[in-house]
Protein backbone atom coordinates (compact mmCIF):
# COMPACT_ATOMS: atom_id res chain seq x y z
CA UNK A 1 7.00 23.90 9.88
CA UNK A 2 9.03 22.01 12.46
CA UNK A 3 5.51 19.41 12.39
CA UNK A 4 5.70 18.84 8.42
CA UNK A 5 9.66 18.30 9.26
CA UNK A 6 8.76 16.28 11.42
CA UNK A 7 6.22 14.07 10.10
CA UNK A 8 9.15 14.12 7.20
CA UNK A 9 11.62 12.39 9.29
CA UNK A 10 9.07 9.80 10.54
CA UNK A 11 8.42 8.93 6.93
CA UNK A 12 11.96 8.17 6.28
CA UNK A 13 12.55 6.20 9.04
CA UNK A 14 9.54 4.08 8.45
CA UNK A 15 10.85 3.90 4.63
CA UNK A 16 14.22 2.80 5.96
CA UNK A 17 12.62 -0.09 7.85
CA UNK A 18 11.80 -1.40 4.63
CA UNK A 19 15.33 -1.05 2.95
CA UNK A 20 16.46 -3.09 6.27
CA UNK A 21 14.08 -5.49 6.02
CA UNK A 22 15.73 -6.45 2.70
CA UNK A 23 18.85 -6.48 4.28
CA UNK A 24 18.11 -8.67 6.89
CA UNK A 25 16.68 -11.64 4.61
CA UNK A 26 19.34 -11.32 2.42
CA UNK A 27 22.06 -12.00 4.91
CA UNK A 28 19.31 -14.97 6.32
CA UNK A 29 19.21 -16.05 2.80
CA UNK A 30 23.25 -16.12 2.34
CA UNK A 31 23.14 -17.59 6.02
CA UNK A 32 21.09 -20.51 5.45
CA UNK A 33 21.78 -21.28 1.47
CA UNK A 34 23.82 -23.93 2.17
CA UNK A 35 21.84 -25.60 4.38
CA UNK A 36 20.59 -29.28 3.82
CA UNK A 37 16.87 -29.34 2.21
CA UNK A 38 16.03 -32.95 2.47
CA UNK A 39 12.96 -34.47 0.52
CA UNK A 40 11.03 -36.80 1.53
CA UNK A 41 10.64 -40.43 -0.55
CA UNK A 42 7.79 -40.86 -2.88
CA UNK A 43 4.47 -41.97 -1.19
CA UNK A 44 4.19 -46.37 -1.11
CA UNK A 45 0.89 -44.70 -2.73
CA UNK A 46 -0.15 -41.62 -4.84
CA UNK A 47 -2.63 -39.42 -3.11
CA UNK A 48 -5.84 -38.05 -4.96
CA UNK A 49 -5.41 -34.73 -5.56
CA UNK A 50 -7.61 -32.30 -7.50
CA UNK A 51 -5.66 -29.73 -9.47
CA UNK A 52 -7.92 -26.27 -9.72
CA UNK A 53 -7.35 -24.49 -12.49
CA UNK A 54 -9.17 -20.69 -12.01
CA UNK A 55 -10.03 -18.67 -15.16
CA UNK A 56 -11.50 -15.94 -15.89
CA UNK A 57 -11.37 -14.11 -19.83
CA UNK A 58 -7.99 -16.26 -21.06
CA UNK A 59 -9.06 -17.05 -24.52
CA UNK A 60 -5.29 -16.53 -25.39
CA UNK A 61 -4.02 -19.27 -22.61
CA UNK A 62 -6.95 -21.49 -21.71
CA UNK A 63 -5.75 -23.99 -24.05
CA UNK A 64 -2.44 -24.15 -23.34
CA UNK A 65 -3.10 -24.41 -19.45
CA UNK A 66 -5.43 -27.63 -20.44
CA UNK A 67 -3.02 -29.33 -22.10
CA UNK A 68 0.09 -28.88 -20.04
CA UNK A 69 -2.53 -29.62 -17.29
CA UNK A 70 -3.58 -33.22 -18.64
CA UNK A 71 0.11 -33.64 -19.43
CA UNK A 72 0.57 -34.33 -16.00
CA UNK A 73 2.44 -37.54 -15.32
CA UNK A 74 0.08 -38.71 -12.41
CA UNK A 75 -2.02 -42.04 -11.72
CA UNK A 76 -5.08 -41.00 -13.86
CA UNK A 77 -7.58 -42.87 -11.17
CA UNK A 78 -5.78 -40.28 -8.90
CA UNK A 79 -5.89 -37.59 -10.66
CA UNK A 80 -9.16 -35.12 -10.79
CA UNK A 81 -9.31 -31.61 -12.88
CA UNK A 82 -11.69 -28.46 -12.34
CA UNK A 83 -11.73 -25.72 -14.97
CA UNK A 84 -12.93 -23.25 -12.38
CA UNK A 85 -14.84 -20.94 -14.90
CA UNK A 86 -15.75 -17.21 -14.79
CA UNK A 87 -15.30 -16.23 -18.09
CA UNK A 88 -18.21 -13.78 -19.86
CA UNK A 89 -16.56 -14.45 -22.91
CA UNK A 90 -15.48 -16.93 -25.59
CA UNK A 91 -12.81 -18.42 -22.59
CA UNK A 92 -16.08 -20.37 -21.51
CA UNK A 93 -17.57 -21.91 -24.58
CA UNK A 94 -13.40 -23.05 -25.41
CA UNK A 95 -12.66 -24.39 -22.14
CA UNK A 96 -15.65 -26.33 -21.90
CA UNK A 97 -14.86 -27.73 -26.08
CA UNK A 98 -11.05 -28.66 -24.38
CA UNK A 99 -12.82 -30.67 -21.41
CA UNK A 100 -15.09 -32.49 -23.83
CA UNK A 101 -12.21 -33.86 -25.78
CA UNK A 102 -10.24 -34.39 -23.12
CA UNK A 103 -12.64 -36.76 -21.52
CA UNK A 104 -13.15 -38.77 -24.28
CA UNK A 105 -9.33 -39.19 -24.05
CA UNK A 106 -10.08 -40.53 -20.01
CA UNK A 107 -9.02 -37.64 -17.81
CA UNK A 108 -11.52 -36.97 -14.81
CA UNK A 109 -11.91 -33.50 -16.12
CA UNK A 110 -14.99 -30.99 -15.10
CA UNK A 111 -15.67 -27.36 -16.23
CA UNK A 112 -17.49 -25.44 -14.01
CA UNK A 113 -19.39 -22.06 -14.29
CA UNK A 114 -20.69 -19.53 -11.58
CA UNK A 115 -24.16 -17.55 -12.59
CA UNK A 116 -22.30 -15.05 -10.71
CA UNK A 117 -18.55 -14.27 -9.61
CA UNK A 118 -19.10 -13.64 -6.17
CA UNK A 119 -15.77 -13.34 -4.13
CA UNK A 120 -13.59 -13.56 -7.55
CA UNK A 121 -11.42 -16.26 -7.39
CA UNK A 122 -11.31 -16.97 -3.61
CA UNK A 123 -14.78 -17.64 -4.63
CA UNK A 124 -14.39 -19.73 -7.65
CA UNK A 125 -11.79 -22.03 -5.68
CA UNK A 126 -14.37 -22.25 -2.19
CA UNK A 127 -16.94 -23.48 -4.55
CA UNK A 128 -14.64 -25.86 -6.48
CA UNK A 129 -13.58 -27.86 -3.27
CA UNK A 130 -16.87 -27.81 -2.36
CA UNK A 131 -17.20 -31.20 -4.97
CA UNK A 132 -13.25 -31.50 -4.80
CA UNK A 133 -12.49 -35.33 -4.36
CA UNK A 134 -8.73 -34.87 -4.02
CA UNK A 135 -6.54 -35.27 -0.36
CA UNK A 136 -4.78 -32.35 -1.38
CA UNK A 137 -4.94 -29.17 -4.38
CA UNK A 138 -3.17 -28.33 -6.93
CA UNK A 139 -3.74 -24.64 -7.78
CA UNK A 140 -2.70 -23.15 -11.30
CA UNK A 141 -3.78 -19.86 -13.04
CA UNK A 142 -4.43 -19.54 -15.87
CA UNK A 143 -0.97 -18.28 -17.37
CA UNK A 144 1.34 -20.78 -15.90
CA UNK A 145 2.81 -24.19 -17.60
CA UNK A 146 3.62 -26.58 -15.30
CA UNK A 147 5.96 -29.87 -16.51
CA UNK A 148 4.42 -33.28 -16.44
CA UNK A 149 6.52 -34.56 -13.24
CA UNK A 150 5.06 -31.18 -10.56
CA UNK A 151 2.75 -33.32 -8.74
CA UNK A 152 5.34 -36.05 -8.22
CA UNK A 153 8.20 -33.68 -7.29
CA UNK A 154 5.52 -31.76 -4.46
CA UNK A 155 3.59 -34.08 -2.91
CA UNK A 156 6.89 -35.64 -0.97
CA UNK A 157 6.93 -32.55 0.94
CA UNK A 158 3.59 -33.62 2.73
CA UNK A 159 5.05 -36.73 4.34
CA UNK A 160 5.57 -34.35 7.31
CA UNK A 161 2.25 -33.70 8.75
CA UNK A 162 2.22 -29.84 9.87
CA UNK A 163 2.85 -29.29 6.09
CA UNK A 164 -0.36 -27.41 4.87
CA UNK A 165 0.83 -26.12 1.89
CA UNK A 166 3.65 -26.33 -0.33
CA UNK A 167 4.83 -23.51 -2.90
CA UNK A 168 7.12 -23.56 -6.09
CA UNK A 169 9.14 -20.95 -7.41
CA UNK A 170 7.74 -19.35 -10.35
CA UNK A 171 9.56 -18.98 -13.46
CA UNK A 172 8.81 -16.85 -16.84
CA UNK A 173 7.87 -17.60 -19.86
CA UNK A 174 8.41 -14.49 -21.90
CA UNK A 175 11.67 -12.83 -19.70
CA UNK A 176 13.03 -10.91 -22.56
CA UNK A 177 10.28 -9.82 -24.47
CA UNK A 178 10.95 -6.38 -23.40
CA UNK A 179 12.99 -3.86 -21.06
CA UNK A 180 9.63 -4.38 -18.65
CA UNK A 181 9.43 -7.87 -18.48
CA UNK A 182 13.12 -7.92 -17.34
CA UNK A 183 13.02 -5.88 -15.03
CA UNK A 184 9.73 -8.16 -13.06
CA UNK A 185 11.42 -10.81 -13.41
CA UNK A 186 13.97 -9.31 -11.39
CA UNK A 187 11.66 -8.39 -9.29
CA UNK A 188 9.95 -12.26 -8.98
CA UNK A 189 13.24 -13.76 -8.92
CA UNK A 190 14.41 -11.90 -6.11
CA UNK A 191 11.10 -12.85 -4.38
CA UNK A 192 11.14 -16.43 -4.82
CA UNK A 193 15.15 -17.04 -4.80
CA UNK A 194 16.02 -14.83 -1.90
CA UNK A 195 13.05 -13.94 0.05
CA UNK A 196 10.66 -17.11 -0.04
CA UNK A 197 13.82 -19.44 0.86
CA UNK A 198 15.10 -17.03 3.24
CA UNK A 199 11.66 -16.97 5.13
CA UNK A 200 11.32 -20.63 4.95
CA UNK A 201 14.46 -21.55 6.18
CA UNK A 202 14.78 -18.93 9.29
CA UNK A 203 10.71 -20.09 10.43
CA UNK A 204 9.32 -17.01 9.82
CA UNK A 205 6.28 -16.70 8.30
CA UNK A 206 5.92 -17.14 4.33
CA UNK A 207 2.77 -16.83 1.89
CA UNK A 208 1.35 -18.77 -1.02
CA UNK A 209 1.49 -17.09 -4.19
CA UNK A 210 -1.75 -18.04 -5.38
CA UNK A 211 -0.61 -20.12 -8.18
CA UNK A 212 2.06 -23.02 -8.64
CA UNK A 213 1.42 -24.29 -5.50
CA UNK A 214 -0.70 -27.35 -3.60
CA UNK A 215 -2.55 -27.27 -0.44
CA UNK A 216 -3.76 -30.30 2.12
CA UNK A 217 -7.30 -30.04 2.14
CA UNK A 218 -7.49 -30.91 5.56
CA UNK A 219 -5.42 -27.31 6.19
CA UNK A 220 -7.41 -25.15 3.79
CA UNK A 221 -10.53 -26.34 6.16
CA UNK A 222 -8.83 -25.77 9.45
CA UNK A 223 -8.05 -22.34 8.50
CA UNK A 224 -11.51 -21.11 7.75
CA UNK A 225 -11.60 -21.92 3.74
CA UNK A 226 -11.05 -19.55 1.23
CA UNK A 227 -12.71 -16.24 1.48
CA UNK A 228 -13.51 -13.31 -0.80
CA UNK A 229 -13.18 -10.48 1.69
CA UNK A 230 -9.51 -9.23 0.45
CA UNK A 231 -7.93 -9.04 -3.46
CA UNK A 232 -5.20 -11.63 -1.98
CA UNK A 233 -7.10 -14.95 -0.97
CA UNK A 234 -3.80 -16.42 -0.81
CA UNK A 235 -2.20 -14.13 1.47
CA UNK A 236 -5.43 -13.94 4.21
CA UNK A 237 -5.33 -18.00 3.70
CA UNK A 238 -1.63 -18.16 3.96
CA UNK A 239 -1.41 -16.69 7.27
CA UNK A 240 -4.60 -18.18 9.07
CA UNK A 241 -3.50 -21.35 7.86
CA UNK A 242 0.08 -20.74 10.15
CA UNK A 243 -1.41 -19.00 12.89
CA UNK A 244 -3.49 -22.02 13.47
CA UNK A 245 -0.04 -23.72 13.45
CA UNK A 246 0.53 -25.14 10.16
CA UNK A 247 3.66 -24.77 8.12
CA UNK A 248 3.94 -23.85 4.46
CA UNK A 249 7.13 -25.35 2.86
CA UNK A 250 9.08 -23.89 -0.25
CA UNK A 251 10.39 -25.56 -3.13
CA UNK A 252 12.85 -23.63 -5.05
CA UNK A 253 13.82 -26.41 -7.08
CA UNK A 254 10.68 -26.82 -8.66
CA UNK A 255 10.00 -24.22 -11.22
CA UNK A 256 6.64 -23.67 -13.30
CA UNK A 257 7.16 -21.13 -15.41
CA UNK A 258 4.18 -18.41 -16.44
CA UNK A 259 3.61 -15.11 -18.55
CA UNK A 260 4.76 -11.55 -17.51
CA UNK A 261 2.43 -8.62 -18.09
CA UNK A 262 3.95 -6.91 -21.31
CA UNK A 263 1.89 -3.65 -20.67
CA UNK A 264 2.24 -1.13 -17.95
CA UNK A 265 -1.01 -0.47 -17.52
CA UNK A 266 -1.22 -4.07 -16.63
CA UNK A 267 1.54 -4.28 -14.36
CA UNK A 268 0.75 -1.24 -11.93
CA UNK A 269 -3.10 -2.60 -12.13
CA UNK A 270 -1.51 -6.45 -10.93
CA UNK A 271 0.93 -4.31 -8.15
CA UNK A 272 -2.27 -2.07 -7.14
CA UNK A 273 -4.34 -5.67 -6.56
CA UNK A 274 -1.35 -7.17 -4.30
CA UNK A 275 -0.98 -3.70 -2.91
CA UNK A 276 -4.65 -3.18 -1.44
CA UNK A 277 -5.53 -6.88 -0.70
CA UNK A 278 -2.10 -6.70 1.10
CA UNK A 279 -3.18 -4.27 3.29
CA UNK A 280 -6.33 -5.47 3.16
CA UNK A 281 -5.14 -8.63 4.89
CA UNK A 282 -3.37 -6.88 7.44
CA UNK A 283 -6.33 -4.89 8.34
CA UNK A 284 -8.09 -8.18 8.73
CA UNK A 285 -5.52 -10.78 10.55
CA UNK A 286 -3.10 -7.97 12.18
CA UNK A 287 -4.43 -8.37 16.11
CA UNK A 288 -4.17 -12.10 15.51
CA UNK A 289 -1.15 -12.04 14.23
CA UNK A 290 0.24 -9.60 16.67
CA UNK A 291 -1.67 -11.48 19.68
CA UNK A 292 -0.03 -14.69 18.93
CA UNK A 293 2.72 -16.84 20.36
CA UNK A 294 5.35 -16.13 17.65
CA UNK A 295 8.46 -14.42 19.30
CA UNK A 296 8.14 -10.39 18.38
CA UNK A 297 11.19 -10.85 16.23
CA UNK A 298 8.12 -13.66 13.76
CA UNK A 299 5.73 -10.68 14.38
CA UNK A 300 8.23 -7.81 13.04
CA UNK A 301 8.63 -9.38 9.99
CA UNK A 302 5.59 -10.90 9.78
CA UNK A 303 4.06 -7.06 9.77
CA UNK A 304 7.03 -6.02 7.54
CA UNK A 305 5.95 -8.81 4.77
CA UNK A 306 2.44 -7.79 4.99
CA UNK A 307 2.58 -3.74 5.03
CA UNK A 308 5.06 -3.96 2.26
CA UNK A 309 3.26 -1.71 0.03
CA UNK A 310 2.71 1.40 2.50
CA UNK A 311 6.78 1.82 1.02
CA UNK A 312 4.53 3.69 -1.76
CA UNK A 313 3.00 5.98 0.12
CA UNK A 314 6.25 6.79 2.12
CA UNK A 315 7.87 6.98 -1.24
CA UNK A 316 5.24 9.76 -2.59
CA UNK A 317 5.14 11.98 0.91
CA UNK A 318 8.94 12.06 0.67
CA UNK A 319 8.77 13.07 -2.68
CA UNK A 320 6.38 15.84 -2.41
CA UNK A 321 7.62 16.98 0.37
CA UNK A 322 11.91 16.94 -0.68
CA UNK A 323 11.13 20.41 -2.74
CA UNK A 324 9.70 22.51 -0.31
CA UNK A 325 11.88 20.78 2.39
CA UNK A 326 15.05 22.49 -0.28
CA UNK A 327 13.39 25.36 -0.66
CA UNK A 328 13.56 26.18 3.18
CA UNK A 329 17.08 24.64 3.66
CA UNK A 330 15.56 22.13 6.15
CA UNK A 331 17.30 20.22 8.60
CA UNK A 332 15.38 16.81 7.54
CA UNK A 333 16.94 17.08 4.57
CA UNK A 334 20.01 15.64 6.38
CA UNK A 335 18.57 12.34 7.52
CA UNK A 336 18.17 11.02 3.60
CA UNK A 337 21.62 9.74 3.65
CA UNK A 338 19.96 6.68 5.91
CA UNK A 339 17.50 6.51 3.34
CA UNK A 340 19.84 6.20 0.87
CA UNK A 341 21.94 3.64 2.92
CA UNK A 342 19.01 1.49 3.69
CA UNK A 343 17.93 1.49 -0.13
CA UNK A 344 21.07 -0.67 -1.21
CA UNK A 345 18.43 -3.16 0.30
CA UNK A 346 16.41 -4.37 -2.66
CA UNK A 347 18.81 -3.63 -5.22
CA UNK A 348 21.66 -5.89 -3.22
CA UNK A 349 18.86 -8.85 -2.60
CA UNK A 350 18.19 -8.97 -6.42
CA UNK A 351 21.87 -8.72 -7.37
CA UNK A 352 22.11 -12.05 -5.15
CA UNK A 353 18.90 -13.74 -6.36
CA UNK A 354 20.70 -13.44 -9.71
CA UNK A 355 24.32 -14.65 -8.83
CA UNK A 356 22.73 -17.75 -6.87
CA UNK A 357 20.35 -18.34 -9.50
CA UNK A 358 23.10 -18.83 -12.22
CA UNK A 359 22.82 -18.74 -15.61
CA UNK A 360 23.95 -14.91 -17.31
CA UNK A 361 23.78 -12.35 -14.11
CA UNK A 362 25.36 -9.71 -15.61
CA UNK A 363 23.11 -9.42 -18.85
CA UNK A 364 20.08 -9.75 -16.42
CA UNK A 365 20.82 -7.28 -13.90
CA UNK A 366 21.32 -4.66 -16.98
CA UNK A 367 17.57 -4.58 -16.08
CA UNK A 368 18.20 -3.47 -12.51
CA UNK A 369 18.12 0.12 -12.93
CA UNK A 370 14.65 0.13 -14.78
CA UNK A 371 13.69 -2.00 -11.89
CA UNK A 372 14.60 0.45 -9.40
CA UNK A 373 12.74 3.40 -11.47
CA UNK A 374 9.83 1.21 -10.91
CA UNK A 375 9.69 0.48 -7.52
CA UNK A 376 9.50 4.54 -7.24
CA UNK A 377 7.48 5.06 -10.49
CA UNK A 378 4.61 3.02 -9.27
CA UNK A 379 4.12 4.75 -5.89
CA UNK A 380 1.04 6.95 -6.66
CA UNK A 381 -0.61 4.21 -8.34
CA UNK A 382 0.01 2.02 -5.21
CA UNK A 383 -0.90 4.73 -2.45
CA UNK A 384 -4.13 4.95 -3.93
CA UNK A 385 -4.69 1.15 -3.80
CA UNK A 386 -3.42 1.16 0.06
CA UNK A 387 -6.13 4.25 0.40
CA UNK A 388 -8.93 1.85 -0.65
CA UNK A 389 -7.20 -0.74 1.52
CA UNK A 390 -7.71 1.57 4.59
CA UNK A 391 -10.60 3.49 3.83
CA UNK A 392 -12.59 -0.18 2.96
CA UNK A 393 -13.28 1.39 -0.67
CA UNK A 394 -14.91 -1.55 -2.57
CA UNK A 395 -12.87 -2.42 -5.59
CA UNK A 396 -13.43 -5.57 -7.52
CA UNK A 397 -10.54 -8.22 -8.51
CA UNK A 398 -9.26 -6.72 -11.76
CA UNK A 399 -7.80 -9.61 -13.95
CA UNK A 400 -4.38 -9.07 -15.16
CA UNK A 401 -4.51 -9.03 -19.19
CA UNK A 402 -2.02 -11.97 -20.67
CA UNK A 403 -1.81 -12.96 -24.37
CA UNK A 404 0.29 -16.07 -24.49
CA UNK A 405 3.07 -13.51 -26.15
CA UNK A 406 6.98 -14.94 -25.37
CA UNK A 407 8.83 -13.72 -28.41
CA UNK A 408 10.16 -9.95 -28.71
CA UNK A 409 8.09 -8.31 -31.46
CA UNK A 410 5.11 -10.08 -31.10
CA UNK A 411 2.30 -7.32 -31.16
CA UNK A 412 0.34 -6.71 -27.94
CA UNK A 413 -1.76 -4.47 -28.69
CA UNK A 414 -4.11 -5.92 -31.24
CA UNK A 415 -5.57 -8.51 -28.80
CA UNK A 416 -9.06 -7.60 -27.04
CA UNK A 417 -7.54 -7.90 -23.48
CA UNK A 418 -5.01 -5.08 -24.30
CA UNK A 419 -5.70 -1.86 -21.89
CA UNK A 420 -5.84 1.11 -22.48
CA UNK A 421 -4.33 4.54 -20.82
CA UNK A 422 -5.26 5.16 -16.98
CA UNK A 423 -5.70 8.92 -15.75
CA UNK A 424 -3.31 8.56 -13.49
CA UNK A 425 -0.36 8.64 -15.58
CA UNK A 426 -0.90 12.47 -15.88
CA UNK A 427 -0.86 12.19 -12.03
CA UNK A 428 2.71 10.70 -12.54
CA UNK A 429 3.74 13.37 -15.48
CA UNK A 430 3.11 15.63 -12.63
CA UNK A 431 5.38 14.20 -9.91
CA UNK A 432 8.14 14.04 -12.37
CA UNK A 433 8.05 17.73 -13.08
CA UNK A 434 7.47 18.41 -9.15
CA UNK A 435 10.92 16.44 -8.57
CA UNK A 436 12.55 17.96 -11.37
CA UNK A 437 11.92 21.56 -9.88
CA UNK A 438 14.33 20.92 -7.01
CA UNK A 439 16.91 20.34 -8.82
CA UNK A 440 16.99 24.49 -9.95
CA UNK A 441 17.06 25.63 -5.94
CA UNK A 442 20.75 26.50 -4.86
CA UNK A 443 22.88 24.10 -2.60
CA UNK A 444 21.33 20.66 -3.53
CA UNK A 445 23.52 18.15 -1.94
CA UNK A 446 24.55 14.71 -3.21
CA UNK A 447 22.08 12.42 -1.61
CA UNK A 448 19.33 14.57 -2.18
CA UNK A 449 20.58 15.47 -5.57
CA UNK A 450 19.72 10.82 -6.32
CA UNK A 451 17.07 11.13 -4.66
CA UNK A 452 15.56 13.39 -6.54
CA UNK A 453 16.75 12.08 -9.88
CA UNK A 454 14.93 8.80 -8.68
CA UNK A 455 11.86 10.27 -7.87
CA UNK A 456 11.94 12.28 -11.96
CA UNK A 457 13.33 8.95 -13.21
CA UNK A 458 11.14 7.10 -11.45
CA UNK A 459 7.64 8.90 -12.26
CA UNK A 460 8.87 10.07 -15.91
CA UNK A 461 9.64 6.38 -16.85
CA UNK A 462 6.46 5.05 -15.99
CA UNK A 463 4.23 7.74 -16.96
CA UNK A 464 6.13 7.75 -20.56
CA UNK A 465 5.51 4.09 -20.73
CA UNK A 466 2.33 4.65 -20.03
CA UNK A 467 1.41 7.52 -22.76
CA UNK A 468 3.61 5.82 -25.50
CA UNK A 469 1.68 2.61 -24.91
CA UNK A 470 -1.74 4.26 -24.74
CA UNK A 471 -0.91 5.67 -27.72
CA UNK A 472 0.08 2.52 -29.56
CA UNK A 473 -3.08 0.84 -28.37
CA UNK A 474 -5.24 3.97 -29.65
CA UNK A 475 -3.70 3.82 -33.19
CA UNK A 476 -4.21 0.27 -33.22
CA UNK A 477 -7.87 0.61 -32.59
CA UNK A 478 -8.32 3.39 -35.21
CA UNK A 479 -6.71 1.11 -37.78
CA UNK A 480 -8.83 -1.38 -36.96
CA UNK A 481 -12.06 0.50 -37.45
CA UNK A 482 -10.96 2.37 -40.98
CA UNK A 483 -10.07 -1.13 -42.57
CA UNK A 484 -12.19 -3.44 -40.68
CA UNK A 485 -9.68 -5.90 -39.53
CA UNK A 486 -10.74 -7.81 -36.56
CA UNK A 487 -9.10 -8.89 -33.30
CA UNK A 488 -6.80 -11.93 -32.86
């Protein structure tokens, strides 16, 4: 017993690291958020750039990418467009109809197909700047909508010349469409506002988001090019590209806005992807990293940015383990006040993101609590992702569904990209009755008393989700067969 206790403690501790890690950038973020950002003057002369935009099944969004995309107020001679196109569907036979007409109206626009979608879109971009022409790239996916003057208000930042990269803060498109899209883009906010400028102000070490941001070609070649060998290209890129001493500056001023998955099927399948390549990337860069000149105190959080997601699997060994640990009246059970303490971490960091970012905080964080559910409620889908992380389980880059939806009401689940169910919410219906059972033992004390509410909360939210939109999705399809109506 006293090994299982102990291998209990351990896991807290380790989870704690976590909560303090949160902590400690918000306090560098409050630090440094007065701090003067200066930008650079406009270039005596525009740069070429080439602006890659990646795509893979968007039938909803294609369009709307293309023409925000050609909206772009930039010197046209300048100015060169990919369509970077895997689609196996009617995406491809659209896009390419978009980038006929918008030829004829003189944009330098190409679409270009793959016979086969080898390294997903790490692939698609390695074989686009293959034939690239630009100085520097633009990369957009598929669901974002930049404003005409991005280019304009970026490429400044590359006047300094260890600049590789340069990313913009992401905004959302569809925010309140429902209680789940709140509560990610708490989660995004709290990235991008806090974190991101936190990073980039302190020198530690920061990541492109894989969208929304441009690159110096000259950087993307010195680092190795893009590669296909993790689910994050961005990430492995991101930090080759600064352990070979380049620098990857933030904008938080510039906002491009894009689409929140509405289903949350969708959403644990886009955490799972960011959760194994994550790991994935650390499996793959971790001795570099680690063997390095950045001072330890780089490295810690360096390690603590890229092993994010093992907080899942810490989060589901706690959780199985908190009921027998009551049963037996452990002693472990008295280090979860720590835990508890160190968990005002993430909560705290998107209460600031909020109040710095303005606008209605209040009405925004209402959302925080269905956040927090989340974090917990998405733990067994994300241990199994970190599993196929470690175990090298091959997985292939599942493409996060979006329908061009912004408006509360607007049906989801008649589009051909909706999912359905995944087996694993039965796996969660099961850890919310597990956590539930310790509340009925005797002498439950306070702090494990939340805890275990969080875990039930946690599990039972997403799992309901799950089931009551698998169930919409299934009546929707039966509908559709008995009176013939077709998709959107």
């Amino acid at each position: 017993m006293i090994v299982v206790e102990l291998f209990y403690v351990l896991c807290v501790v380790l989870l704690s690291l976590y909560g303090l890690n949160s902590l400690a950038l918000t306090w560098l973020y409050l630090r440094h958020r007065h701090d003067p950002r200066p930008i650079p003057a406009p270039p005596s002369e525009w740069p070429r750039v080439t602006v890659q935009l990646p795509v893979y099944n968007e039938v909803h969004t294609v369009e709307r990418l293309l023409r925000a995309t050609a909206a772009l107020d930039y010197p046209r001679d300048r100015l060169q467009i990919q369509v970077l196109d895997d689609s196996c569907d009617a995406t491809r036979e659209l896009a390419a109809r978009l980038a006929v007409d918008l030829q004829r109206q003189g944009m330098d626009i190409v679409h270009l197909t793959r016979a086969e979608r080898s390294g997903f879109k790490g692939g698609a971009l390695a074989a686009g700047l293959a034939i690239a022409r630009g100085e520097f790239v633009a990369i957009l996916d598929a669901d974002f909508v930049p404003s005409p003057d991005f280019l304009k208000r970026v490429l400044p930042q590359f006047a300094h010349p260890d600049v590789g990269c340069v990313q913009t803060r992401w905004g959302h498109l569809n925010r309140d469409y429902s209680p789940l899209t709140q509560a990610q883009a708490l989660a995004l906010d709290g990235h991008f506002v806090v974190e991101q400028a936190a990073r980039s102000h302190s020198r530690l070490l920061l990541n492109f988001n894989g969208s929304a941001g441009i690159w110096r070609r000259k950087c993307i070649e010195d680092a190795g090019g893009w590669a296909g060998d993790t689910l994050t290209e961005d990430l492995d890129l991101s930090y080759r590209a600064q352990l070979r001493g380049w620098r990857i500056a933030y904008r938080p001023d510039v906002v491009v806005p894009a689409e929140l998955p509405v289903q949350m099927s969708a959403f644990k399948q886009q955490q799972a992807r960011w959760a194994q390549g994550s790991i994935q990337t650390t499996l793959k860069l971790g001795q570099l990293l680690l063997r390095s000149t950045r001072s330890w105190a780089v490295k810690l959080e360096a390690i603590l940015h890229l092993t994010g997601y093992v907080a899942h699997p810490l989060i589901l060994i706690t959780g199985l383990l908190t009921l027998p640990m009551r049963a037996l009246h452990s002693w472990a059970l008295g280090i979860v006040p720590w835990l508890m303490a160190a968990a005002v971490g993430p909560p705290l960091l998107y209460a600031v993101a909020q109040f710095a970012d303005g606008g209605r905080p209040l009405r925004r964080l209402r959302a925080l609590p269905l956040l927090v559910l989340l974090g917990t409620g998405i733990a067994l889908s994300n241990t199994c992702a970190v599993l196929r992380a470690v175990l090298r389980v091959p997985h292939g880059f599942q493409r996060t569904p979006k329908f061009a939806i912004r408006t509360r009401g607007e049906p989801w689940a008649i589009h051909p990209y909706a999912l359905g169910g995944d087996t694993l919410m039965w796996g969660e219906v099961g850890l919310a009755l597990w956590a539930l059972g310790a509340l009925v033992l005797p002498g439950t004390g306070v702090s494990t008393l939340l805890w275990v509410l969080l875990y039930a909360g946690g599990f039972g939210s997403v799992a309901g989700a799950s089931l009551v939109q698998a169930w919409e999705r299934r009546r929707w399809l039966l509908h559709s067969r008995r009176s013939g109506t077709r998709y959107l």
